[in-house]
Protein backbone atom coordinates (compact mmCIF):
# COMPACT_ATOMS: atom_id res chain seq x y z
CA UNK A 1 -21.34 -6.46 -9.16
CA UNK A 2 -23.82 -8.60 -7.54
CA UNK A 3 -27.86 -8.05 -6.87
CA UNK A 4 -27.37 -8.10 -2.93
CA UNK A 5 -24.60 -5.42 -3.53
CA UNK A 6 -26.59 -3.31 -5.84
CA UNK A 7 -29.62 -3.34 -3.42
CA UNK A 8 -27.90 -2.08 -0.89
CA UNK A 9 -27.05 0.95 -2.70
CA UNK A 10 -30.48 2.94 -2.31
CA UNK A 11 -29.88 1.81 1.22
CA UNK A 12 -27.01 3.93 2.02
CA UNK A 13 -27.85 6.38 -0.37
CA UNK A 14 -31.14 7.41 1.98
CA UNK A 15 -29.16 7.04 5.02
CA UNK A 16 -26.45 9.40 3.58
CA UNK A 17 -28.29 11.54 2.06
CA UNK A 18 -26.58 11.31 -1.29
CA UNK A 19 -27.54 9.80 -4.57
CA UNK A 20 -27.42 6.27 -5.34
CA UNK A 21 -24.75 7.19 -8.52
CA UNK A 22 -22.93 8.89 -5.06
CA UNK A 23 -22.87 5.59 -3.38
CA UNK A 24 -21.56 3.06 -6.17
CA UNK A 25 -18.86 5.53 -7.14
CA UNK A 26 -17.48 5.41 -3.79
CA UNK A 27 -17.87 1.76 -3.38
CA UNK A 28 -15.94 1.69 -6.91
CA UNK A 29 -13.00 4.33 -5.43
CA UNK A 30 -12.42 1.87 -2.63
CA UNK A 31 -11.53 -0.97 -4.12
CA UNK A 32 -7.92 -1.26 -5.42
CA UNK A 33 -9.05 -2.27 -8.75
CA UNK A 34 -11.67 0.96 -8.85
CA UNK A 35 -14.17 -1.60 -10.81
CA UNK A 36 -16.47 -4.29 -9.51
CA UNK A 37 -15.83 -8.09 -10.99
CA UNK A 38 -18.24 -8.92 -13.75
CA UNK A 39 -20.29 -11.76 -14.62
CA UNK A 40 -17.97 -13.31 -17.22
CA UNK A 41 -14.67 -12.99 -14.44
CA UNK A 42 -16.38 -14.64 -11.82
CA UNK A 43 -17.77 -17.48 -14.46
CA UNK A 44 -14.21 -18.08 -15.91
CA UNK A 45 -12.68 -18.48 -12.08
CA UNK A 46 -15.21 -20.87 -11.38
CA UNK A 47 -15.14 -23.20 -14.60
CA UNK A 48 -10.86 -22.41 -14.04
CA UNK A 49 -11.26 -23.77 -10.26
CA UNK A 50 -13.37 -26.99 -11.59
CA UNK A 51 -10.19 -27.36 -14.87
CA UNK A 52 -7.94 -29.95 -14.78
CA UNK A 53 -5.44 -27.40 -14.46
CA UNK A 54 -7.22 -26.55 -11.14
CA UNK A 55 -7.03 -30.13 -9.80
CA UNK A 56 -3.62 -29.44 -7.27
CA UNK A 57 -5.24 -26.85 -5.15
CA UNK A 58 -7.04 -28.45 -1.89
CA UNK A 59 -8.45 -26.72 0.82
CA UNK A 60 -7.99 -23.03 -0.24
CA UNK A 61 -9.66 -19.82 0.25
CA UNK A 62 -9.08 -17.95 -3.05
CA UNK A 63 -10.08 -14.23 -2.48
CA UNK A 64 -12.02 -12.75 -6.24
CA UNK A 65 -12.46 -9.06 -4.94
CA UNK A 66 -10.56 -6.81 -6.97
CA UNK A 67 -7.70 -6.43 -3.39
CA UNK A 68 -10.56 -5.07 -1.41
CA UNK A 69 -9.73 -7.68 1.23
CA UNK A 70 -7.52 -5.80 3.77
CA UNK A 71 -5.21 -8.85 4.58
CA UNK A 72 -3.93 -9.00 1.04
CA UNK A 73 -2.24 -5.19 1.19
């Protein structure tokens, strides 16, 4: 989970009237994986990306959101 996501949590807690707990529960429920990426994942894709095993792909978006993405269902 990232800071910017995180800080918007409180956010949409107040304007919800809910808890913050509330809010990141639901954010987890609506992702297809029902878990946010973690530090390590997003550190391996990279350092994968930059691998010599990497080195055919050109020009590609590559999507690392657990299938929240709506164009990948």
């Amino acid at each position: 989970m990232t800071d910017r996501l995180r800080s918007n949590f409180p956010v949409e807690a107040k304007n919800k009237g809910i808890t913050v707990e509330e809010v990141e529960q639901a954010a987890r429920r609506s992702i297809p994986a029902k878990r946010f990426g973690n530090e390590m994942e997003f550190g391996q894709y990279c350092a994968w990306l930059c691998s010599k095993q990497a080195s055919y792909i050109t020009g590609q978006n590559l999507l690392i959101d657990g299938g929240i993405y709506p164009g990948t269902f």
